[in-house]
N, C-alpha and C. Protein backbone atom coordinates (compact mmCIF):
# COMPACT_ATOMS: atom_id res chain seq x y z
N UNK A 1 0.84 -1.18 0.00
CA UNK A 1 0.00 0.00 0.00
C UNK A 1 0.89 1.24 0.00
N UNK A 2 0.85 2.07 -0.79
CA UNK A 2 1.43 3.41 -0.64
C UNK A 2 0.13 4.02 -0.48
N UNK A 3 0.82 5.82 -0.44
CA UNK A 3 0.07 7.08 0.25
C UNK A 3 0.52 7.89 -1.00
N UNK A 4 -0.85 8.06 -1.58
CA UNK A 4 -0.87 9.12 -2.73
C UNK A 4 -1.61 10.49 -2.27
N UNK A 5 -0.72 11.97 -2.36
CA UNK A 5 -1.36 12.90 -2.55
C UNK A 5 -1.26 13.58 -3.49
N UNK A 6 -3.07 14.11 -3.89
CA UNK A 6 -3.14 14.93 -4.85
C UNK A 6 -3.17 16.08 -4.69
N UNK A 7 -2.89 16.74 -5.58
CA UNK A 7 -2.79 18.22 -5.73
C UNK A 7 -3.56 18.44 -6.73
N UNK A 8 -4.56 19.18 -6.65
CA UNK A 8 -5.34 20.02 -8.46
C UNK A 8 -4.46 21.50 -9.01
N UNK A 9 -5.35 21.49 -9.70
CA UNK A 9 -4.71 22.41 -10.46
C UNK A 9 -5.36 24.34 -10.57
N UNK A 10 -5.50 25.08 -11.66
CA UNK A 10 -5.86 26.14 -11.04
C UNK A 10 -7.00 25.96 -11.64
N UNK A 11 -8.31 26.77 -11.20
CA UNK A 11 -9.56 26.89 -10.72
C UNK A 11 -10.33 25.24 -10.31
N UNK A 12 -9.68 24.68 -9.71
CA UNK A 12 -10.38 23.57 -9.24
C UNK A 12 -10.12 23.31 -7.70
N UNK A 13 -10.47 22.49 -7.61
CA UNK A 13 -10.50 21.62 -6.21
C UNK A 13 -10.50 20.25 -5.79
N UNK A 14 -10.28 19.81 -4.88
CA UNK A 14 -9.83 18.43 -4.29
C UNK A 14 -11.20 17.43 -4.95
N UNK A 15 -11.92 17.91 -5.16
CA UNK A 15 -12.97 17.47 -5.80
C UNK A 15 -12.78 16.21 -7.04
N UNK A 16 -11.75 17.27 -8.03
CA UNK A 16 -11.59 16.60 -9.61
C UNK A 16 -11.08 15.57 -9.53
N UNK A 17 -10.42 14.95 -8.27
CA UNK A 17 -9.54 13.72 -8.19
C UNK A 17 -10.71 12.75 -7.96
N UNK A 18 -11.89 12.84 -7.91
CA UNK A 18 -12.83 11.62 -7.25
C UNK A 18 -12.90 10.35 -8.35
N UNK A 19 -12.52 10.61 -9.13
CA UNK A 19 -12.38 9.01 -9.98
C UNK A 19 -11.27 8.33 -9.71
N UNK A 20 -9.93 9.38 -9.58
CA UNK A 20 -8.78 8.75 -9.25
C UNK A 20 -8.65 8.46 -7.56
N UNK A 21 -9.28 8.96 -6.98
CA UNK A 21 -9.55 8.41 -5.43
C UNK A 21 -9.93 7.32 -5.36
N UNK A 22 -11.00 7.19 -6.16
CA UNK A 22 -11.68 5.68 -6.25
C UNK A 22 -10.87 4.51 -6.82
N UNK A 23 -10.27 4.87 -7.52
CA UNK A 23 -9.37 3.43 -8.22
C UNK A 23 -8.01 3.83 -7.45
N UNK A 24 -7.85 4.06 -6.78
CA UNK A 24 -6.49 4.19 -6.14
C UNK A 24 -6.91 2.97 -4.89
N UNK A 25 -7.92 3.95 -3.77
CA UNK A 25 -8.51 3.31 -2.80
C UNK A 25 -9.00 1.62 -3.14
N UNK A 26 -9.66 1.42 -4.22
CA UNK A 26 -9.53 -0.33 -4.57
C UNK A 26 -8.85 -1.12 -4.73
N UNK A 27 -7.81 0.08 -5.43
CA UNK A 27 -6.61 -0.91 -5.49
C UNK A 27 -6.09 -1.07 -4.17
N UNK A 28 -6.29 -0.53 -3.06
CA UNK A 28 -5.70 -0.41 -1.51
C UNK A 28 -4.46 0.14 -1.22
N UNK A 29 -4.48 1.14 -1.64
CA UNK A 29 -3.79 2.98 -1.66
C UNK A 29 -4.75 3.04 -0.69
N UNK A 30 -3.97 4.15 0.06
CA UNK A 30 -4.49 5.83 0.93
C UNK A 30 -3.96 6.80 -0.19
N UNK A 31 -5.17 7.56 0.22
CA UNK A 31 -4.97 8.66 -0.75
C UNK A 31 -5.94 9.60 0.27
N UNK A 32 -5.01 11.26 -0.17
CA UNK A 32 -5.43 12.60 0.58
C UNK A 32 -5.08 13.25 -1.22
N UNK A 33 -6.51 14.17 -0.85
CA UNK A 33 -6.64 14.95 -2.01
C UNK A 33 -6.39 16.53 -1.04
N UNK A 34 -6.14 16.87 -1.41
CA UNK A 34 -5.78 18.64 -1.55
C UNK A 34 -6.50 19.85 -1.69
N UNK A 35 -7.23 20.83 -0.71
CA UNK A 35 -7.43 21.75 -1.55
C UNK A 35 -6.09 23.08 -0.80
N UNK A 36 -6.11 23.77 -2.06
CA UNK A 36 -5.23 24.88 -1.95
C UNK A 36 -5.89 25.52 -1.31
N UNK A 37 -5.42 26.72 -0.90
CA UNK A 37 -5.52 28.27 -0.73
C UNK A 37 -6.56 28.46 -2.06
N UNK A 38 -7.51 29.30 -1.21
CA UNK A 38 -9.16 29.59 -2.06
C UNK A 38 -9.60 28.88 -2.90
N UNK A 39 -9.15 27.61 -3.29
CA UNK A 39 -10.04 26.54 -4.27
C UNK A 39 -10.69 25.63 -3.22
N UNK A 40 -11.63 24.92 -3.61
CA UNK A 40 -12.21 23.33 -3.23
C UNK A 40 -13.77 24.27 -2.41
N UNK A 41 -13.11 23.60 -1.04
CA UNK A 41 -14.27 24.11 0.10
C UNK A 41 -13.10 25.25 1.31
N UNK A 42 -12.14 25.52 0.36
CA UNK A 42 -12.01 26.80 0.97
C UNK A 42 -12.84 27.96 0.84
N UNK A 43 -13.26 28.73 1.20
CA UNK A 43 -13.89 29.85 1.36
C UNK A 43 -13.37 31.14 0.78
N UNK A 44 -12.41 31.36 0.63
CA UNK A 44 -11.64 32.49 0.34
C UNK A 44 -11.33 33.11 -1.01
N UNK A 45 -11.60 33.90 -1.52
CA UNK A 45 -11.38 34.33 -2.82
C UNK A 45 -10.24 34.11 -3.20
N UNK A 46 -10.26 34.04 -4.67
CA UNK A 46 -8.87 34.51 -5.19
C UNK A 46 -8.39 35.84 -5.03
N UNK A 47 -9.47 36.57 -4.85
CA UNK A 47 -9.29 38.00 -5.37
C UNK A 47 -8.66 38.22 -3.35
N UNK A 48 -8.87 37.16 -2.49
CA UNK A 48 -8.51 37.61 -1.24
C UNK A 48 -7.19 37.31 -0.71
N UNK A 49 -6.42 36.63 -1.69
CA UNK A 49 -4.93 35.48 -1.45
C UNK A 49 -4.30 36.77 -2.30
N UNK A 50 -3.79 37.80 -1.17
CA UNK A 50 -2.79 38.59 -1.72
C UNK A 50 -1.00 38.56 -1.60
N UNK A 51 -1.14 37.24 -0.82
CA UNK A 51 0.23 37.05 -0.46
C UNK A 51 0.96 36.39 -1.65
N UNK A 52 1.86 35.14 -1.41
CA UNK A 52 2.61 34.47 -1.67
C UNK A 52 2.38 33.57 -2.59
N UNK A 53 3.01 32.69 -3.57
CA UNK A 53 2.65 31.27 -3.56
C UNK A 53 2.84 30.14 -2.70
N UNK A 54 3.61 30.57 -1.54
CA UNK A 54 3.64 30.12 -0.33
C UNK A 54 2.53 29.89 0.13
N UNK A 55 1.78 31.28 0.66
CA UNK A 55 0.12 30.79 1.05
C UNK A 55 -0.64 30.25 0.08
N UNK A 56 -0.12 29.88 -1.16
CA UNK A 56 -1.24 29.77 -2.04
C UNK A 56 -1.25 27.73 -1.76
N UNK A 57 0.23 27.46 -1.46
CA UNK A 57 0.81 26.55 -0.85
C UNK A 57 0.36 25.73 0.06
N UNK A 58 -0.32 27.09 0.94
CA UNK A 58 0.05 26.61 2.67
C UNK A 58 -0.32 24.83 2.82
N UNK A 59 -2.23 24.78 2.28
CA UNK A 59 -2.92 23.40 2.64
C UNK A 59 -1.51 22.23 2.65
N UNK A 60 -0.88 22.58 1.19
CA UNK A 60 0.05 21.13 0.90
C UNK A 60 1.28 20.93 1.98
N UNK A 61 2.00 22.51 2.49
CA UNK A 61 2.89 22.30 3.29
C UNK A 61 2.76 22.03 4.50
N UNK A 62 1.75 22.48 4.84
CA UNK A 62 0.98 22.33 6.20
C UNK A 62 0.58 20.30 6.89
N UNK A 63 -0.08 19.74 5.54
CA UNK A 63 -0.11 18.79 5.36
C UNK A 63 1.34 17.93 5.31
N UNK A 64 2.44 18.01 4.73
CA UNK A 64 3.78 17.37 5.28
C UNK A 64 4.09 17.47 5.89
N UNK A 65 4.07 18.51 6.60
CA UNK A 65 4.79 19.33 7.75
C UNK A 65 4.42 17.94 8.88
N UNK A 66 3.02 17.53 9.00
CA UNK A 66 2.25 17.15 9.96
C UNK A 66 2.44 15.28 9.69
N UNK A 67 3.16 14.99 8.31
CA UNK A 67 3.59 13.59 8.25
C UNK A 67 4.87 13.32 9.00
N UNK A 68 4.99 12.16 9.73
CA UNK A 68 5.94 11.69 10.66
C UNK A 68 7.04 11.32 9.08
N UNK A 69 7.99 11.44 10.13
CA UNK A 69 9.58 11.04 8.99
C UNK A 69 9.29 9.43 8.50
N UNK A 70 10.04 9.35 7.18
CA UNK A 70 9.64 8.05 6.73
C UNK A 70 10.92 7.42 6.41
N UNK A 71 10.63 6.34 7.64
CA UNK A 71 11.55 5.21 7.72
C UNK A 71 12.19 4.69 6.05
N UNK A 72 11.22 4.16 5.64
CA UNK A 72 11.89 3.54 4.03
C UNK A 72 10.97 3.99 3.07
N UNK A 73 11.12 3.91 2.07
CA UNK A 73 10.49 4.27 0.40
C UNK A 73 8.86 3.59 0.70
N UNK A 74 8.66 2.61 1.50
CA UNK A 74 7.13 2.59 1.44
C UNK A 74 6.18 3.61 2.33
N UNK A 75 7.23 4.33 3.18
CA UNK A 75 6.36 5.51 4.13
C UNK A 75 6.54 6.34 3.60
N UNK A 76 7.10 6.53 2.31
CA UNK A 76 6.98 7.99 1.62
C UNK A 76 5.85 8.08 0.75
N UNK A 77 5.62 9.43 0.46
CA UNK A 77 4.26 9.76 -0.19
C UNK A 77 4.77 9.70 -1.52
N UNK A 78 3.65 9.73 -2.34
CA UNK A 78 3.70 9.68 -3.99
C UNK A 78 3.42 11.05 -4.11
N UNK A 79 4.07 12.30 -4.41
CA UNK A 79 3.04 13.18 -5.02
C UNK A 79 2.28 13.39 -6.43
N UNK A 80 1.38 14.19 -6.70
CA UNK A 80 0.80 13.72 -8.07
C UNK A 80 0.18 15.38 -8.14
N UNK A 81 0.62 16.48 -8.94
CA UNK A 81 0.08 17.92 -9.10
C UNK A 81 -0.78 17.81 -10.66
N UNK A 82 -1.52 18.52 -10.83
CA UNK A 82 -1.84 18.83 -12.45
C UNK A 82 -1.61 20.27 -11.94
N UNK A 83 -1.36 21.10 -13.48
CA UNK A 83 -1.31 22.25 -14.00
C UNK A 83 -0.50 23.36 -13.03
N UNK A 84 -1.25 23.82 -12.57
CA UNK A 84 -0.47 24.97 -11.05
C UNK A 84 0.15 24.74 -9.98
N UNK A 85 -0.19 22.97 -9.77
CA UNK A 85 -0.06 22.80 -8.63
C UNK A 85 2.13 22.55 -8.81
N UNK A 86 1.77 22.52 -9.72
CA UNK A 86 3.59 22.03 -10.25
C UNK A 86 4.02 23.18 -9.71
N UNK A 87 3.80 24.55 -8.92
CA UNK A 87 4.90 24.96 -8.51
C UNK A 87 4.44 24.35 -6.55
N UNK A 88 3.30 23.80 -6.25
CA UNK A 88 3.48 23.38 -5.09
C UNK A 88 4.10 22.18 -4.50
N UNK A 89 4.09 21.59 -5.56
CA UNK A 89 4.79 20.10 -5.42
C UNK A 89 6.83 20.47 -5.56
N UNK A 90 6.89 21.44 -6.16
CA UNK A 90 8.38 21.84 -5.90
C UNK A 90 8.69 22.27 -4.49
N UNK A 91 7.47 23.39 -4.25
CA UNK A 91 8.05 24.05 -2.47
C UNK A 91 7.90 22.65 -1.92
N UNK A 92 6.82 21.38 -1.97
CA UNK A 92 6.84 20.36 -0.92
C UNK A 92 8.41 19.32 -1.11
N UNK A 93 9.05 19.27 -2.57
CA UNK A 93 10.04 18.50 -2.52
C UNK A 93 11.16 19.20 -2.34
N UNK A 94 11.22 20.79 -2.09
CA UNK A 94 12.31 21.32 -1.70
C UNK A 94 12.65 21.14 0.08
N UNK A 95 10.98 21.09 0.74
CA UNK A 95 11.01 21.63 1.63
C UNK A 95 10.99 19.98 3.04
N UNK A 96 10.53 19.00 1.77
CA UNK A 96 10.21 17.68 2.80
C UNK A 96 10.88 16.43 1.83
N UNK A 97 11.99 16.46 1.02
CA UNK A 97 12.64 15.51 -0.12
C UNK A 97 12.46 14.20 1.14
N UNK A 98 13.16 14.22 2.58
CA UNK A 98 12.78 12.77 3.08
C UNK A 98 11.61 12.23 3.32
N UNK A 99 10.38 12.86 2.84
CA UNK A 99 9.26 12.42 2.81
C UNK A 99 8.25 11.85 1.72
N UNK A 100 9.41 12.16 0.80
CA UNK A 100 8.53 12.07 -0.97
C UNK A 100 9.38 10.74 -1.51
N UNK A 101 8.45 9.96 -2.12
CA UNK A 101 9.29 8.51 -2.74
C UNK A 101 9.79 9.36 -4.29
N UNK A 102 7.89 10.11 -4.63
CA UNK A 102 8.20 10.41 -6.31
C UNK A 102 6.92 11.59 -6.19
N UNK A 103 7.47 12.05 -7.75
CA UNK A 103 6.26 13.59 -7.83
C UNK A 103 6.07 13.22 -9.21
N UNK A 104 4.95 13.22 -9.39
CA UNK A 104 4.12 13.14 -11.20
C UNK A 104 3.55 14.36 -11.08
N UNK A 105 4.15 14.97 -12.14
CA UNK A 105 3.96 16.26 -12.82
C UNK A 105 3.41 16.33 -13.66
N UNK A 106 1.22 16.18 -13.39
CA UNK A 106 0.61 15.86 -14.71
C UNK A 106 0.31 17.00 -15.48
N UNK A 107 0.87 18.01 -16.98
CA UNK A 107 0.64 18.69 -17.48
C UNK A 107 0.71 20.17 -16.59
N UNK A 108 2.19 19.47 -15.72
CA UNK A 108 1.93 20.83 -14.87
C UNK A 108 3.71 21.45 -15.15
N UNK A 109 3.77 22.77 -15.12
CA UNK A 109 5.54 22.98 -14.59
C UNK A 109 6.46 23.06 -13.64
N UNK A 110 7.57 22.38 -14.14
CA UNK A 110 8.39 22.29 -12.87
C UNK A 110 9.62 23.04 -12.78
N UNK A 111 10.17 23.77 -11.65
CA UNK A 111 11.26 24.42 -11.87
C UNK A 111 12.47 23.78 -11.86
N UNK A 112 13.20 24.36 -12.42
CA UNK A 112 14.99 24.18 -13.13
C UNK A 112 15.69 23.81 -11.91
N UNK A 113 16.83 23.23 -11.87
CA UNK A 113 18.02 22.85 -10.91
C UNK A 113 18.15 24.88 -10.25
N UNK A 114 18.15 25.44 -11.46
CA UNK A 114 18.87 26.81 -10.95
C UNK A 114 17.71 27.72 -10.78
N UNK A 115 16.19 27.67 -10.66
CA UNK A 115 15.37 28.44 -9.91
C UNK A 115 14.43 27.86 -8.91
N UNK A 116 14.77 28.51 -7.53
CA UNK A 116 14.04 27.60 -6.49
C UNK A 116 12.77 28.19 -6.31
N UNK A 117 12.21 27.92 -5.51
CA UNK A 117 10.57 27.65 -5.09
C UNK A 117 10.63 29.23 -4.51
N UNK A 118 11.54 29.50 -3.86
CA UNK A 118 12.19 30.90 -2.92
C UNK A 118 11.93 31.91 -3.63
N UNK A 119 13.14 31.53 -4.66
CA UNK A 119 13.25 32.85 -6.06
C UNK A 119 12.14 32.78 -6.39
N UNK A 120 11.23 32.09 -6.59
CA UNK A 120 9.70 32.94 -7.74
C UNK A 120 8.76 33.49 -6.39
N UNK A 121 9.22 32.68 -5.37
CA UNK A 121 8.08 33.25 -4.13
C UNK A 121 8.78 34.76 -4.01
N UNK A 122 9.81 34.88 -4.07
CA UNK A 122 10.45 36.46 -3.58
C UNK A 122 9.72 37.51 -4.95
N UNK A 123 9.83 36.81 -5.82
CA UNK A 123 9.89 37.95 -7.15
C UNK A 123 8.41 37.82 -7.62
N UNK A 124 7.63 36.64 -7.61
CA UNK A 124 5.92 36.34 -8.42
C UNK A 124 5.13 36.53 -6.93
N UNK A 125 4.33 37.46 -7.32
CA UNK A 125 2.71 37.22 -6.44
C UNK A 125 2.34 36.50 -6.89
N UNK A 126 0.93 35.86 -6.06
CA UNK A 126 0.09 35.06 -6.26
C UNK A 126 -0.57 35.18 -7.38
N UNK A 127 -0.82 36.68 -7.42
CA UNK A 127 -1.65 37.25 -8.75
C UNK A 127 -1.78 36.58 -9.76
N UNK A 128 0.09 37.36 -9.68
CA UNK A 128 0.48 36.82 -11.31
C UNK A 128 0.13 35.71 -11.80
N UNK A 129 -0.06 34.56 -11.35
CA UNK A 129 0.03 33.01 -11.66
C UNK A 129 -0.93 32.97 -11.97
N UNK A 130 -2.25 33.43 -11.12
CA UNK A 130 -3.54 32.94 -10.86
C UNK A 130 -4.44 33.93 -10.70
N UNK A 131 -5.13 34.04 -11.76
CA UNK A 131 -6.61 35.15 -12.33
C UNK A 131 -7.51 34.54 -12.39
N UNK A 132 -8.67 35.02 -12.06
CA UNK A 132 -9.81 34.42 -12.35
C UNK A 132 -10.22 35.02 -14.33
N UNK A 133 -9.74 35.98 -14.23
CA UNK A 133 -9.69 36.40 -15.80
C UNK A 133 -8.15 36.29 -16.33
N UNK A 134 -8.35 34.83 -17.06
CA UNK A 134 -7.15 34.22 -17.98
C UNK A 134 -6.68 34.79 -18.48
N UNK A 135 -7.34 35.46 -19.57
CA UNK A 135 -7.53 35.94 -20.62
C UNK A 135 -6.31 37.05 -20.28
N UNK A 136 -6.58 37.76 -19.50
CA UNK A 136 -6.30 39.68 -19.27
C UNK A 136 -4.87 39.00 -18.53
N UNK A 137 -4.95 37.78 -17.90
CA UNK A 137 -3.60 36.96 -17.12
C UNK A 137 -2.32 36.69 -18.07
N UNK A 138 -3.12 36.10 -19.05
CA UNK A 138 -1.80 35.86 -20.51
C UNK A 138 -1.33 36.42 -20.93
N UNK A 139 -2.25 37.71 -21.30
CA UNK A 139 -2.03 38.54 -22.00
C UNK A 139 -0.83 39.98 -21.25
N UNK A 140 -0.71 40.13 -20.41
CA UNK A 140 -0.38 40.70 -19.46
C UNK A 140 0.50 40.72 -18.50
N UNK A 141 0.81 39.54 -17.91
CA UNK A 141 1.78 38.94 -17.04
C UNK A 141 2.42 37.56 -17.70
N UNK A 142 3.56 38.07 -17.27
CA UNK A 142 4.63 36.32 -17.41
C UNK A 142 4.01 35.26 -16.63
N UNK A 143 3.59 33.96 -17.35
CA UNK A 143 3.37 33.01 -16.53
C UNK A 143 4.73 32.26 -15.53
N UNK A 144 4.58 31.74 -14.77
CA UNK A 144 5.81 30.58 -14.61
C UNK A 144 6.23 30.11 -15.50
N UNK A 145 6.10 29.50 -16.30
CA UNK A 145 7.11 28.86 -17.27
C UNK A 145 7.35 29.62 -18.10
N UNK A 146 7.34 31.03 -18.16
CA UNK A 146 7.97 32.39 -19.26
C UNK A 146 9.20 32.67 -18.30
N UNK A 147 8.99 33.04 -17.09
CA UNK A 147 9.91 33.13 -16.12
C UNK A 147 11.09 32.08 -15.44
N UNK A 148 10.83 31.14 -15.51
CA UNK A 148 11.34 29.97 -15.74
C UNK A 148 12.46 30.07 -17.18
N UNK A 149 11.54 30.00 -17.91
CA UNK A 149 12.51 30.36 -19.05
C UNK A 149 13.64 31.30 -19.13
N UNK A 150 12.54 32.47 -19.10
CA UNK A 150 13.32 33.60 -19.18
C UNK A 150 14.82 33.88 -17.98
N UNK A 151 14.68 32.52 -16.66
CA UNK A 151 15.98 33.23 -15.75
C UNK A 151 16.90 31.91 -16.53
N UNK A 152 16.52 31.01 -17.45
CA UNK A 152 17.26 29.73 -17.95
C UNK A 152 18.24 30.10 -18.60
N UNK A 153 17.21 31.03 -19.83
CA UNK A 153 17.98 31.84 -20.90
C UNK A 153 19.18 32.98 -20.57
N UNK A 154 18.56 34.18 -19.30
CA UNK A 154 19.17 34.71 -19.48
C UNK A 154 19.94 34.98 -17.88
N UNK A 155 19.90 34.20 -17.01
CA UNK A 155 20.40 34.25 -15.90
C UNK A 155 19.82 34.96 -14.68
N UNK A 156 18.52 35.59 -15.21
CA UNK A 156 18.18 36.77 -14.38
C UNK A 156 16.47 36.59 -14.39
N UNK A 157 16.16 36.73 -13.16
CA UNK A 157 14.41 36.92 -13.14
C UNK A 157 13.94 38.46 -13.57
N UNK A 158 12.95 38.63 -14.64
CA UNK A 158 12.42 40.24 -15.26
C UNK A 158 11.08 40.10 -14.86
């Protein structure tokens, strides 16, 4: 039996995993689904998460924080992010690596050897990442993986 947690992605909630809860759990997995900062049955706006991607974070870090150390590769967790959550599954493997066996990064991004979870929390608001209007978001702000890029290419976060 392993311990799978999910992470969703942006505008969703712990919710979207309920098919994969179910065939995990039959197969006889534990599994913890996730909600972030203002998605699922959080309460809180987007428009109210003016901090960090840290807080945007908190549910997932909060949640390792609170797993006991793991003896061997079967007490470690599986992580599993789609889309946004790929920059939370980095702060959790920067921040808890003796707790993680593996991280599946479904259609989500992950940062470089040379930009940490730190650097985009110091330099990206929450904002930036995450709009409820996409549209005016793309068009407008560097996503993570422009920034990503852009410190790959040129050594420097803009």
């Amino acid at each position: 039996m392993r311990h799978f947690v999910l992470v969703h992605g942006a505008c969703h909630g712990a919710w979207c995993w309920y098919k994969v809860i179910a065939e995990l759990k039959q197969a006889g997995h534990k599994v913890t689904a996730l909600d972030l900062t203002a998605c699922g049955i959080d309460r809180r706006q987007v428009e109210d998460v003016h901090g960090s991607v840290v807080e945007y974070s908190k549910p997932l870090l909060t949640f390792m924080a609170s797993l006991p150390a793991a003896g061997s590769d079967d007490e470690k967790v599986i992580l599993v992010g789609h889309s946004m959550a790929g920059s939370s599954l980095c702060m959790a493997m920067e921040r808890f690596p003796e707790k993680i066996s593996v991280a599946a990064f479904l259609a989500a991004g992950m940062l470089g050897p040379d930009l940490t979870s730190q650097m985009v929390d110091e330099k990206v608001k929450f904002s930036t990442l995450y709009s409820r209007n996409l549209t005016e978001n793309m068009l407008n702000t560097k996503s993570l993986c422009q920034i990503t890029f852009y410190y790959q290419v040129e050594n420097q976060l803009i």
